[in-house]
Protein backbone atom coordinates (compact mmCIF):
# COMPACT_ATOMS: atom_id res chain seq x y z
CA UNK A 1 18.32 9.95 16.92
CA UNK A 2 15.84 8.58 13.99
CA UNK A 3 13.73 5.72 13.91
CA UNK A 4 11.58 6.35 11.03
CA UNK A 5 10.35 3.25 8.87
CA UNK A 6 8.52 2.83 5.60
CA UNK A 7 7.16 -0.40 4.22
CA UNK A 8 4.84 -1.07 1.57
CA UNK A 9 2.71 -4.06 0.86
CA UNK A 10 -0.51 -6.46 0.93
CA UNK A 11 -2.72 -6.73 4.21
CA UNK A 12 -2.82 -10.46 5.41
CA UNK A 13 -6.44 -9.87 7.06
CA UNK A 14 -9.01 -7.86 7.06
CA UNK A 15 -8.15 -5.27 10.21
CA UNK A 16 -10.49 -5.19 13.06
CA UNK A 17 -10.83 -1.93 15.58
CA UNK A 18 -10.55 -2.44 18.89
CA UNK A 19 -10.57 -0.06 21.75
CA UNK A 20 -8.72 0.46 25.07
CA UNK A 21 -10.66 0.77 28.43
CA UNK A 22 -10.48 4.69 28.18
CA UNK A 23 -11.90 4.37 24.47
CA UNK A 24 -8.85 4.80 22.70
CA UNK A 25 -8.97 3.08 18.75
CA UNK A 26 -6.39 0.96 17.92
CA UNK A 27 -6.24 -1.95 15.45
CA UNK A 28 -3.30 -4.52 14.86
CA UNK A 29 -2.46 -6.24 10.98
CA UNK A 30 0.37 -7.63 9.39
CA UNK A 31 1.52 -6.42 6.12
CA UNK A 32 3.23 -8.99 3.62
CA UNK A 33 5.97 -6.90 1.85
CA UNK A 34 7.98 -9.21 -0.58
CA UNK A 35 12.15 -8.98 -0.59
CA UNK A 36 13.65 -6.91 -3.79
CA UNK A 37 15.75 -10.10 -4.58
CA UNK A 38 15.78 -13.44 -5.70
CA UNK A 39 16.69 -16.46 -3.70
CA UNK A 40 19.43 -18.17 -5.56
CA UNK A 41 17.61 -22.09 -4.54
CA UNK A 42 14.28 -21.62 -5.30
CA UNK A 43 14.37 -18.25 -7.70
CA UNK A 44 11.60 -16.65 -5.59
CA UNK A 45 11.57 -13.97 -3.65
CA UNK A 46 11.10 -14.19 -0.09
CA UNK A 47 8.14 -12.26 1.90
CA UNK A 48 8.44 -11.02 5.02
CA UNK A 49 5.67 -10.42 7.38
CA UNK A 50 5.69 -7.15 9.33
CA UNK A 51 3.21 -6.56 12.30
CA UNK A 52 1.27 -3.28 12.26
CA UNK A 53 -0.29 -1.24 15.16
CA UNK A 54 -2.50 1.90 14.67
CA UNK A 55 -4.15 4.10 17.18
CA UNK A 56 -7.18 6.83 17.18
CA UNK A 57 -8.27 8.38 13.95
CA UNK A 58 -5.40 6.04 12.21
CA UNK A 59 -6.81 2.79 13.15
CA UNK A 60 -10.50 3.93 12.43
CA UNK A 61 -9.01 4.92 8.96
CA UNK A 62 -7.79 1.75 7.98
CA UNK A 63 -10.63 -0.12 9.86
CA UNK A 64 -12.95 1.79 7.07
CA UNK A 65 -10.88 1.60 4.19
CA UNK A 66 -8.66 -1.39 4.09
CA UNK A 67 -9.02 -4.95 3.30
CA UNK A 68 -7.08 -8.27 3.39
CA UNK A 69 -5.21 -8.23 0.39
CA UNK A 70 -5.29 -4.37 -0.36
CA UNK A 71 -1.92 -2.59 -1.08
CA UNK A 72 -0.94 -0.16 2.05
CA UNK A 73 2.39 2.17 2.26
CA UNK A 74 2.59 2.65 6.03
CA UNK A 75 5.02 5.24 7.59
CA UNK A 76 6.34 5.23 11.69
CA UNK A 77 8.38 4.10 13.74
CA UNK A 78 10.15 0.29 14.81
CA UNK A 79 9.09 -0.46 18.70
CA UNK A 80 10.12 -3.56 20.48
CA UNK A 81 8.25 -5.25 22.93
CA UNK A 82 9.13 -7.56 25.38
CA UNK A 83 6.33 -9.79 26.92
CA UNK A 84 5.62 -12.80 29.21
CA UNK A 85 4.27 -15.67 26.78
CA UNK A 86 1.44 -18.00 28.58
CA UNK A 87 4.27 -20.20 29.80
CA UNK A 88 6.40 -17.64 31.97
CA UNK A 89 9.16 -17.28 28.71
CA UNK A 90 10.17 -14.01 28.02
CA UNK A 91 9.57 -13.42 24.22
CA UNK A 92 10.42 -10.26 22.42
CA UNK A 93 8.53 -8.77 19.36
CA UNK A 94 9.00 -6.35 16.47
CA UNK A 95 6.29 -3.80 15.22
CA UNK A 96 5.84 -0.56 13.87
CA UNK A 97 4.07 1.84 15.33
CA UNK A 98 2.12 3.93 12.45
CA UNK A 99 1.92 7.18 11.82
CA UNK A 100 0.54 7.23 8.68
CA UNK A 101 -1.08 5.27 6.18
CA UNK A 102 -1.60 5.62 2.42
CA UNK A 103 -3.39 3.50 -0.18
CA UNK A 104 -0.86 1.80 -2.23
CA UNK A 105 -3.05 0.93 -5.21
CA UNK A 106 -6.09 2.43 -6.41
CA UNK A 107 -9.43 1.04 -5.54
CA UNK A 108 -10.29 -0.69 -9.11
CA UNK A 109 -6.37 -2.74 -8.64
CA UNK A 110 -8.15 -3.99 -5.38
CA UNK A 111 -11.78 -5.05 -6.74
CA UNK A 112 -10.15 -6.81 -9.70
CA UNK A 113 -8.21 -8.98 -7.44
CA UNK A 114 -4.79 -7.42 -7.84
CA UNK A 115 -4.57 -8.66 -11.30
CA UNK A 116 -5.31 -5.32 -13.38
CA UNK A 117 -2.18 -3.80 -14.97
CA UNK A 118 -2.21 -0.04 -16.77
CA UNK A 119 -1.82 -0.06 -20.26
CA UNK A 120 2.19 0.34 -21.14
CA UNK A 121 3.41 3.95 -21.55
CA UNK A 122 3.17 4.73 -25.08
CA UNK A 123 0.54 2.06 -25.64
CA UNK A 124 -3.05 2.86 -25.95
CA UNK A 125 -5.29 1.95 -23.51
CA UNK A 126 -8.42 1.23 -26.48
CA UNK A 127 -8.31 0.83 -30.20
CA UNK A 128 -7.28 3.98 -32.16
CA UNK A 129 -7.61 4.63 -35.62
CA UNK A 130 -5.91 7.80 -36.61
CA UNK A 131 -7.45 9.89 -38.97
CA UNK A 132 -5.87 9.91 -42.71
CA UNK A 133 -4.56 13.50 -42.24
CA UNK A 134 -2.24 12.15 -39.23
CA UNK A 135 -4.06 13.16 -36.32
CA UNK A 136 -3.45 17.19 -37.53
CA UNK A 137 -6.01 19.80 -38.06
CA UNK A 138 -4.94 21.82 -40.84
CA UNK A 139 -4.81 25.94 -40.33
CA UNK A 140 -6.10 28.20 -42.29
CA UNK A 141 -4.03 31.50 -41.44
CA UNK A 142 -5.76 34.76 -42.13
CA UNK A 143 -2.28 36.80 -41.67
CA UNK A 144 -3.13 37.83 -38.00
CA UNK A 145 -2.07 35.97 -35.15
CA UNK A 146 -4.56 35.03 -32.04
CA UNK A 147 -2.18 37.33 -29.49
């Protein structure tokens, strides 16, 4: 059998580590990760929020490195839990359990606010002036070759 999940998208809060009674680091987040479609009323896409747990050298990581609004690509597994809310209900929840997690931009995306966007492929990232003999050295050839 295979539960394996991947998910990418945008911390909601800033994670905090925690630690069990033996000493054990874990740390809880959700991640925002935004639907690949459309919805046909409003012509946005929908988000959906996915709650997070890490443990040990994991949940230090992202404790360290991650941020509320920083881009995360987490890999595990989907656990459900069922619980006894304050009331006596039974409730039921969905999380995943991760295994790993990556950075899903780089750190300059995240310090300019999300807003910074690479230069288009084939477009240049500063002005350019080519020089007038089209960006070719000219060779002068001697009748030997370099090999």
């Amino acid at each position: 059998m295979l539960n394996r999940i991947v998910i990418m998208g945008r911390l909601t809060r800033d994670p905090e580590l925690r630690r069990t009674q033996n000493g054990t680091a874990v740390t809880s987040f959700s991640v925002a990760v935004d639907r690949d479609f459309k919805s046909r009323e409003s012509g946005e896409k929908a988000t959906d929020f996915i709650d997070v747990v890490a443990w040990r050298q994991t949940a230090e990581f992202v404790c360290q490195y991650f941020t509320k609004g920083r881009m995360a690509v987490v890999e595990g597994r989907l656990q459900i839990r069922d619980w006894k809310d304050k009331d006596g209900n039974n409730r039921r929840s969905a999380e995943v359990v991760a295994d790993n997690i990556y950075f899903g931009d780089s750190k300059r995306d995240s310090q300019s606010g999300g807003d910074y966007a690479p230069p288009a492929y084939g477009s240049p990232a500063e002005s350019y002036t080519a020089p007038a003999s089209g960006g070719f050295a000219e060779i002068e050839e001697d009748g030997e070759l370099p090999f």
